[in-house]
PDB file of N, CA and C in Angstrom:
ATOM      1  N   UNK A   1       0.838  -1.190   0.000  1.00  0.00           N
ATOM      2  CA  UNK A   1       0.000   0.000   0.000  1.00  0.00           C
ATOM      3  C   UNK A   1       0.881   1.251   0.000  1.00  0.00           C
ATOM      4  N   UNK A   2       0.850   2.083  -1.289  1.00  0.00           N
ATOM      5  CA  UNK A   2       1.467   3.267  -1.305  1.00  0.00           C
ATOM      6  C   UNK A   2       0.197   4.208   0.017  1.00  0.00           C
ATOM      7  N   UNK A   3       1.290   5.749  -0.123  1.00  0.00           N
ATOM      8  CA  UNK A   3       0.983   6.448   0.896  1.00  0.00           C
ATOM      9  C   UNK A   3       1.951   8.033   0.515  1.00  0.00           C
ATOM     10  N   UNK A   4       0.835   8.220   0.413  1.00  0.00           N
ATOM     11  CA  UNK A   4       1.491   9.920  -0.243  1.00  0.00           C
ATOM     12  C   UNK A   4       1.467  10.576   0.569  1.00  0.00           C
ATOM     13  N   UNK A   5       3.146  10.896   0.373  1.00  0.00           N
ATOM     14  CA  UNK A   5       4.102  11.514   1.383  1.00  0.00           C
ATOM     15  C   UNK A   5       3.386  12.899   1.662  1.00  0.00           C
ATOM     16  N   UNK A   6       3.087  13.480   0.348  1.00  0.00           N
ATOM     17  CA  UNK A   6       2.533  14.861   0.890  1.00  0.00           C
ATOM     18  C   UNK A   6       1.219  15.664   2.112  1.00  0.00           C
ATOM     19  N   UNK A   7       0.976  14.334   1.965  1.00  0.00           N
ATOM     20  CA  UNK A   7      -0.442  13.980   2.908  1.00  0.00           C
ATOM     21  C   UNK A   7       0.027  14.107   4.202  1.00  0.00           C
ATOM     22  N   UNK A   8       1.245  13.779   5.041  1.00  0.00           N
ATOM     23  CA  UNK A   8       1.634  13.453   6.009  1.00  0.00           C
ATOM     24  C   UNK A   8       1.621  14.272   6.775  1.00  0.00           C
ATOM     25  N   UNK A   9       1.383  14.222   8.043  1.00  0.00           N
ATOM     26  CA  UNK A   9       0.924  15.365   9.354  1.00  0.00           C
ATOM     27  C   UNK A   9       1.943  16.236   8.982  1.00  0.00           C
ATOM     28  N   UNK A  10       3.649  15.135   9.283  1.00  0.00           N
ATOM     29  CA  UNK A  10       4.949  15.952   9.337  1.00  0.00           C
ATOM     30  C   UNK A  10       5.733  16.644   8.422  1.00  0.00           C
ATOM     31  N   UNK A  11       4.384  16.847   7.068  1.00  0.00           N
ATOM     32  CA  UNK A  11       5.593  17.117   6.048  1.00  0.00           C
ATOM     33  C   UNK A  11       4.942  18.237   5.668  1.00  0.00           C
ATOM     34  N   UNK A  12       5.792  19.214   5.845  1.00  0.00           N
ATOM     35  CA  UNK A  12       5.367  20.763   5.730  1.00  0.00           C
ATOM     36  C   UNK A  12       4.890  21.152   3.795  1.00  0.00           C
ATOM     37  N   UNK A  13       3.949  21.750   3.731  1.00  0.00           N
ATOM     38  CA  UNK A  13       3.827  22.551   2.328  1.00  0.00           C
ATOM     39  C   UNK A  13       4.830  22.669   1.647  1.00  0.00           C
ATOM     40  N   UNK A  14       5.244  22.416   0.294  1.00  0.00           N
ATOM     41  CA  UNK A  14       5.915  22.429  -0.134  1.00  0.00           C
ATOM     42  C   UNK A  14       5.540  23.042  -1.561  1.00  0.00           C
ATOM     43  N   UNK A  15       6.186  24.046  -2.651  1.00  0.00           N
ATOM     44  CA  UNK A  15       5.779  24.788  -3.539  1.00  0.00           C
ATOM     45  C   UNK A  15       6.835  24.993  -4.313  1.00  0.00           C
ATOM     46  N   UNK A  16       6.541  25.370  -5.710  1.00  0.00           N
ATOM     47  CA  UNK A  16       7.943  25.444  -6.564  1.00  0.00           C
ATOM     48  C   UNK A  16       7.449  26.839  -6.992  1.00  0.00           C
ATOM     49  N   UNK A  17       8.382  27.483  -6.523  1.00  0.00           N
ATOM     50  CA  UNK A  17       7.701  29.101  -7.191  1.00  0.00           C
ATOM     51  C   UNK A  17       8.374  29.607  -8.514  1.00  0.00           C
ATOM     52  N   UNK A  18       7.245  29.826  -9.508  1.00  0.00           N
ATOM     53  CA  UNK A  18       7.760  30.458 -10.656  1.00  0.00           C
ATOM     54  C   UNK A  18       8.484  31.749 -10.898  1.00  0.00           C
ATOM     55  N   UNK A  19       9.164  32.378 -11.830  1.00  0.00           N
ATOM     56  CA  UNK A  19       9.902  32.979 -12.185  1.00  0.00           C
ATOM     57  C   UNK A  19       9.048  34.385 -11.326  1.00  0.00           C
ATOM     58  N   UNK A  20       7.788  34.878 -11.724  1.00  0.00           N
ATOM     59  CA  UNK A  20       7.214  36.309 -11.176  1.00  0.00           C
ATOM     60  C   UNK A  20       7.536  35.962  -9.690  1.00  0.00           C
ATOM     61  N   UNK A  21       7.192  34.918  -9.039  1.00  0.00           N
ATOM     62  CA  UNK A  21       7.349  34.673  -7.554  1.00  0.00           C
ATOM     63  C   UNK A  21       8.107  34.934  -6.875  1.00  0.00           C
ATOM     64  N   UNK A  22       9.657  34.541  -7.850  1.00  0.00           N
ATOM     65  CA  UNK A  22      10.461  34.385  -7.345  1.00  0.00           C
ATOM     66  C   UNK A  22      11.034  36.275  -7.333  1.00  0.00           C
ATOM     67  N   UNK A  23      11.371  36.449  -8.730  1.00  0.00           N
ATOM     68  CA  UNK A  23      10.883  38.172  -8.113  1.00  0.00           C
ATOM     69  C   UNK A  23      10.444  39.091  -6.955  1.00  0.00           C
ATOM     70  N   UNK A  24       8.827  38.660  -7.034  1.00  0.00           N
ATOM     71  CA  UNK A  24       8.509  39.477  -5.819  1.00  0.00           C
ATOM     72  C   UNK A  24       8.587  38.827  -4.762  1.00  0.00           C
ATOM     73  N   UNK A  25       9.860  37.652  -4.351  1.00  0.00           N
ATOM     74  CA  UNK A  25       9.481  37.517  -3.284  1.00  0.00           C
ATOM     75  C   UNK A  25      10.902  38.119  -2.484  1.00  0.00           C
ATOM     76  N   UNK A  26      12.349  37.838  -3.641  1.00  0.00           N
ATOM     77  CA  UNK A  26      13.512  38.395  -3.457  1.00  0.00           C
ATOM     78  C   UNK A  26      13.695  39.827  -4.185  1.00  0.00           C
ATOM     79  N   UNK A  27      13.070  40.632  -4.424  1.00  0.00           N
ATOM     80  CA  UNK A  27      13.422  41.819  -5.148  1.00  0.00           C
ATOM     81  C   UNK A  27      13.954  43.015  -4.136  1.00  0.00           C
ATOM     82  N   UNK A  28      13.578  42.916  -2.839  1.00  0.00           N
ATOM     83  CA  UNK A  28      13.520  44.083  -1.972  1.00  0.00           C
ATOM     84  C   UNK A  28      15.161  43.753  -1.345  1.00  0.00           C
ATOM     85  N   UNK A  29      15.597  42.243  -1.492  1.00  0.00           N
ATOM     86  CA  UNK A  29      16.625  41.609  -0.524  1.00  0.00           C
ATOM     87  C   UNK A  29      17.936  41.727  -1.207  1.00  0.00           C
ATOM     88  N   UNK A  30      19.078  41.786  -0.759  1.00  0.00           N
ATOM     89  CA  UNK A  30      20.780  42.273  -0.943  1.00  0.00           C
ATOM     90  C   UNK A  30      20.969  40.778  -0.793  1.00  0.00           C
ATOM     91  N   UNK A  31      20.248  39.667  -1.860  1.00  0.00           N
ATOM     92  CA  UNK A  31      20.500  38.405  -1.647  1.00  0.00           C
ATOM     93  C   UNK A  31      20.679  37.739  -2.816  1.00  0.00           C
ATOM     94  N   UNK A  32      21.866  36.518  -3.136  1.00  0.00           N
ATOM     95  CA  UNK A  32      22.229  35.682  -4.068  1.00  0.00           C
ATOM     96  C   UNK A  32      21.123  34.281  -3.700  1.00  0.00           C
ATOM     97  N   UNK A  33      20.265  34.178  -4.791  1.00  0.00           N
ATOM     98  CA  UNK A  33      19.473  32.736  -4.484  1.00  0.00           C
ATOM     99  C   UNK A  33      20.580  31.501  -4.412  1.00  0.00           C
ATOM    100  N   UNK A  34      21.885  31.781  -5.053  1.00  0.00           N
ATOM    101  CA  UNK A  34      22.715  30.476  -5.112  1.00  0.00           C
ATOM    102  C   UNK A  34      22.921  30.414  -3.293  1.00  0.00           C
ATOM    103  N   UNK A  35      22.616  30.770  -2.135  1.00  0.00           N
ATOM    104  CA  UNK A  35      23.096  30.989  -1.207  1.00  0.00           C
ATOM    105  C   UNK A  35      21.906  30.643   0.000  1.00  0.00           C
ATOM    106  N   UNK A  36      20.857  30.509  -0.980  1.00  0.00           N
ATOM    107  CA  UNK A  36      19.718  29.740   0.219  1.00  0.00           C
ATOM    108  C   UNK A  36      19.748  28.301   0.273  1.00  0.00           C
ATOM    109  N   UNK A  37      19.657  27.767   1.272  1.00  0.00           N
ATOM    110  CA  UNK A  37      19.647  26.703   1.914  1.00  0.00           C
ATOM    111  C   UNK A  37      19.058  25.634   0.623  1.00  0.00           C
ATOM    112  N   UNK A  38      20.305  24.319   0.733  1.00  0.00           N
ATOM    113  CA  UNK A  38      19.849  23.108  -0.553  1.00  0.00           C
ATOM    114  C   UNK A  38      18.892  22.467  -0.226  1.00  0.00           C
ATOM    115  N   UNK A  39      18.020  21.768  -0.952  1.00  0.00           N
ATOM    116  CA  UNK A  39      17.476  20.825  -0.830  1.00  0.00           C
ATOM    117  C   UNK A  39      17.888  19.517  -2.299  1.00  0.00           C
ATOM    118  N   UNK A  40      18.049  18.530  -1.282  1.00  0.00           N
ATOM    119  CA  UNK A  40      18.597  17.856  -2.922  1.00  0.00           C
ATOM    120  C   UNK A  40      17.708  17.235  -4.053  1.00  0.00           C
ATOM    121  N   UNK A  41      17.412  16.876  -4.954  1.00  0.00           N
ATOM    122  CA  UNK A  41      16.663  16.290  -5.924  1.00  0.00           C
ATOM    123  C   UNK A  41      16.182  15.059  -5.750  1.00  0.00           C
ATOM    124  N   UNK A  42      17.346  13.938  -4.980  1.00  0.00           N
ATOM    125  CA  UNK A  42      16.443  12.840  -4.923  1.00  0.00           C
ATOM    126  C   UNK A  42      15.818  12.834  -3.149  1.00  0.00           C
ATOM    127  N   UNK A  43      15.341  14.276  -2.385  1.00  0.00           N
ATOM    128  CA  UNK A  43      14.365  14.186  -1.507  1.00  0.00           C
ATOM    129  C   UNK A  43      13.315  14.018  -1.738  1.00  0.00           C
ATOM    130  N   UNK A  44      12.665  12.721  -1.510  1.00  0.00           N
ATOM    131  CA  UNK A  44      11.066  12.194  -1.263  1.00  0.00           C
ATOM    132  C   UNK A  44      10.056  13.203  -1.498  1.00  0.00           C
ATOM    133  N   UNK A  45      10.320  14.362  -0.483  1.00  0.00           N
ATOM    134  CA  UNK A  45       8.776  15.434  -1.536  1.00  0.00           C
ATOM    135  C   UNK A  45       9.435  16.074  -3.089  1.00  0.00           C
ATOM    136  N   UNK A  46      10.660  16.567  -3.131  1.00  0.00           N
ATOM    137  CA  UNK A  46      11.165  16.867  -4.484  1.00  0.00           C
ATOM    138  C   UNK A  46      10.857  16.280  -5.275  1.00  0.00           C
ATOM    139  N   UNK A  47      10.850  14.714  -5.349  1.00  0.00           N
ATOM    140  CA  UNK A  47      10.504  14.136  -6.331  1.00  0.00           C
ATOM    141  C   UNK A  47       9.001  13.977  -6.009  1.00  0.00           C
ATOM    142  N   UNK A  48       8.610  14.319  -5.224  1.00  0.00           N
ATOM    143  CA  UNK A  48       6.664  14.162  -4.988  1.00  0.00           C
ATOM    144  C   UNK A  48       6.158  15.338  -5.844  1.00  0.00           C
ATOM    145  N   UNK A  49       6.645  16.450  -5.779  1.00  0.00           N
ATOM    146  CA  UNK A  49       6.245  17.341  -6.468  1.00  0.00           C
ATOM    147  C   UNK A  49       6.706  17.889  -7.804  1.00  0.00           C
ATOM    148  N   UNK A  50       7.900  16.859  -7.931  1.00  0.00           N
ATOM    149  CA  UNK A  50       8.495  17.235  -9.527  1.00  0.00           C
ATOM    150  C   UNK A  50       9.142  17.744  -9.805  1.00  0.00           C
ATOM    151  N   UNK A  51       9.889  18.846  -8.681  1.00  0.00           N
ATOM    152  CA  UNK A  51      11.019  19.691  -8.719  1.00  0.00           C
ATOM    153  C   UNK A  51      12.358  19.352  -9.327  1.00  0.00           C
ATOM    154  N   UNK A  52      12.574  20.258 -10.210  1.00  0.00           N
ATOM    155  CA  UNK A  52      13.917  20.049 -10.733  1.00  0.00           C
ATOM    156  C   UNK A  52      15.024  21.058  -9.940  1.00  0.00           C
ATOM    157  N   UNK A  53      16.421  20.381 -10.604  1.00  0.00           N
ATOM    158  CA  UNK A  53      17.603  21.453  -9.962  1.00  0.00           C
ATOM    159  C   UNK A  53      17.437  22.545 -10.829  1.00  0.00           C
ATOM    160  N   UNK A  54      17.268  24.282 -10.025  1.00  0.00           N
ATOM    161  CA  UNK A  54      17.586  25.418  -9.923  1.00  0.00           C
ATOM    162  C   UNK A  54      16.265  25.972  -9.476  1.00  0.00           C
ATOM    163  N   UNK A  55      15.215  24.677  -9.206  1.00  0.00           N
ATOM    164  CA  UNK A  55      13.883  25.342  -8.587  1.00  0.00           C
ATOM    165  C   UNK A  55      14.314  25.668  -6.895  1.00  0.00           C
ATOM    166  N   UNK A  56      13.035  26.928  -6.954  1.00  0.00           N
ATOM    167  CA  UNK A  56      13.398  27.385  -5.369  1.00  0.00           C
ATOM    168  C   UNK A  56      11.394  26.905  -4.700  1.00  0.00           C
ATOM    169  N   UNK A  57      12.242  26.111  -3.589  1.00  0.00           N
ATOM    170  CA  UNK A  57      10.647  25.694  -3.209  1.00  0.00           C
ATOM    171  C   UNK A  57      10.365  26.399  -1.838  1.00  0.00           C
ATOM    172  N   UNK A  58       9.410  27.150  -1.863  1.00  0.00           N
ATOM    173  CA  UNK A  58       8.814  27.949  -0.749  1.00  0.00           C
ATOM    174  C   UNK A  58       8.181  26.305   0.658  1.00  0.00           C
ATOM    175  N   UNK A  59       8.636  26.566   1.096  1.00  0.00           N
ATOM    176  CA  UNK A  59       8.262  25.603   2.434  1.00  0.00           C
ATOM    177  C   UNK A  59       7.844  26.349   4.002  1.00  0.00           C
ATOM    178  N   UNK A  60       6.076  25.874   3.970  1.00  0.00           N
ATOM    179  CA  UNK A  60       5.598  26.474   4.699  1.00  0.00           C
ATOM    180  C   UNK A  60       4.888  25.732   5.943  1.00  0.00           C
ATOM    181  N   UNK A  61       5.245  26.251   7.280  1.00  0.00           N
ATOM    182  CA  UNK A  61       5.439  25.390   8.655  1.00  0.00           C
ATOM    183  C   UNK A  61       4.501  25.580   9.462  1.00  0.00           C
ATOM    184  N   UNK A  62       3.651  25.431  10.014  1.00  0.00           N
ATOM    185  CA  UNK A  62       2.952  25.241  10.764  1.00  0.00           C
ATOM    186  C   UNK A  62       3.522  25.357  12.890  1.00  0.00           C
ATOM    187  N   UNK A  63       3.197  26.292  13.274  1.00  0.00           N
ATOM    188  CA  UNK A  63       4.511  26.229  14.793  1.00  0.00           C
ATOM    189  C   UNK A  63       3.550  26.882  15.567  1.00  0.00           C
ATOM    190  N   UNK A  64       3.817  25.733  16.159  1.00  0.00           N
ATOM    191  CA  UNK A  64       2.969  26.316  18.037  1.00  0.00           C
ATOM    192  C   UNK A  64       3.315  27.782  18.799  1.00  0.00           C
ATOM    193  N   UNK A  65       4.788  27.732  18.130  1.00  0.00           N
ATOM    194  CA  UNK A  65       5.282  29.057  18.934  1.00  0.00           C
ATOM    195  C   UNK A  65       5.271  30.116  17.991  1.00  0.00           C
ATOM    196  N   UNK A  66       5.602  29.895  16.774  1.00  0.00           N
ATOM    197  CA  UNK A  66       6.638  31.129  15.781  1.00  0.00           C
ATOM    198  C   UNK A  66       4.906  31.173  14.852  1.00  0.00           C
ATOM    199  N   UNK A  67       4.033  30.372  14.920  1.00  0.00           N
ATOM    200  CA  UNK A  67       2.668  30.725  14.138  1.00  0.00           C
ATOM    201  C   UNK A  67       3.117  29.819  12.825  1.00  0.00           C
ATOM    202  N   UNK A  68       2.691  30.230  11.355  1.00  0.00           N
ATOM    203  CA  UNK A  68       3.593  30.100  10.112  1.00  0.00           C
ATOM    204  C   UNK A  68       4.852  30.632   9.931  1.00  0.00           C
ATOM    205  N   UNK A  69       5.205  29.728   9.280  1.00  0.00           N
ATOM    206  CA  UNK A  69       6.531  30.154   9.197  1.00  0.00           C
ATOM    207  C   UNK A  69       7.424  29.586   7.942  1.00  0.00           C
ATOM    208  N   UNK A  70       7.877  30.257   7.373  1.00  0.00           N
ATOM    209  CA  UNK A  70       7.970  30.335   5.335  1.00  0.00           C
ATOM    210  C   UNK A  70       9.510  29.825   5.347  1.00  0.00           C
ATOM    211  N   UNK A  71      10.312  29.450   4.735  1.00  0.00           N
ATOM    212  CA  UNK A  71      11.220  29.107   4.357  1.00  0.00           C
ATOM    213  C   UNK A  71      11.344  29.046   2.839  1.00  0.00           C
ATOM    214  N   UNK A  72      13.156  28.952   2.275  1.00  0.00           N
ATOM    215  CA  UNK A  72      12.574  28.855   1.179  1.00  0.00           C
ATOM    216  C   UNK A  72      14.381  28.230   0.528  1.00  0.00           C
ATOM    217  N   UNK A  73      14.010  27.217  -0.402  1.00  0.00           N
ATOM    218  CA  UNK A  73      15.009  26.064  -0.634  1.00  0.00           C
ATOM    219  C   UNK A  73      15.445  25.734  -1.989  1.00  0.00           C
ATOM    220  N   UNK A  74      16.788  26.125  -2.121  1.00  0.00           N
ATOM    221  CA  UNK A  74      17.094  25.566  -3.675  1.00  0.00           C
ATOM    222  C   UNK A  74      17.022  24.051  -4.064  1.00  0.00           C
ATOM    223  N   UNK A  75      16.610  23.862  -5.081  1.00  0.00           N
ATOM    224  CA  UNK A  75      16.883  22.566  -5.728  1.00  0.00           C
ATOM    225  C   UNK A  75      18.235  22.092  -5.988  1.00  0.00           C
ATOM    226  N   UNK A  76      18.848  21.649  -5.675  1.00  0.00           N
ATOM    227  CA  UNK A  76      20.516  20.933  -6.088  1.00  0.00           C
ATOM    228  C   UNK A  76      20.516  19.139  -6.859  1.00  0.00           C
ATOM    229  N   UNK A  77      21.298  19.254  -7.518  1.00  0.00           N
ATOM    230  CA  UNK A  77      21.194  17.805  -8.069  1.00  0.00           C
ATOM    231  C   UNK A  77      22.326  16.767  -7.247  1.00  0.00           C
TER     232      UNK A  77
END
């Protein structure tokens, strides 16, 4: 019996943001995307959601303390 990972209590939102996204989401920031945190290609939701290397996936958390809470992750091969 399969069981999709994305479904899972523990596995936070996961999103591949397109090119406008990615824009407005770094445009205001003194920041290199080569420099945010990897995520690698053969991770279980990466490949759940299809992500290729140089996608940046917005990952969004759920926290008792901090509320939501956004992150956001390069694709690496």
């Amino acid at each position: 019996m399969s069981k999709d990972i994305l479904n899972h209590e523990l596995v936070p939102s996961h999103v591949i943001l397109s090119e406008s996204e990615i824009k407005k989401v770094f445009k205001d920031l003194d920041f290199e995307i080569e420099h945010l945190p990897k995520i690698k290609t053969d991770d279980p939701v990466v490949k759940a959601i299809d992500a290729k290397k140089g996608d940046i996936l917005e990952i969004t958390r759920d926290s008792p303390t901090a509320g939501t809470f956004v992150t956001y992750r390069l694709v690496e091969g």
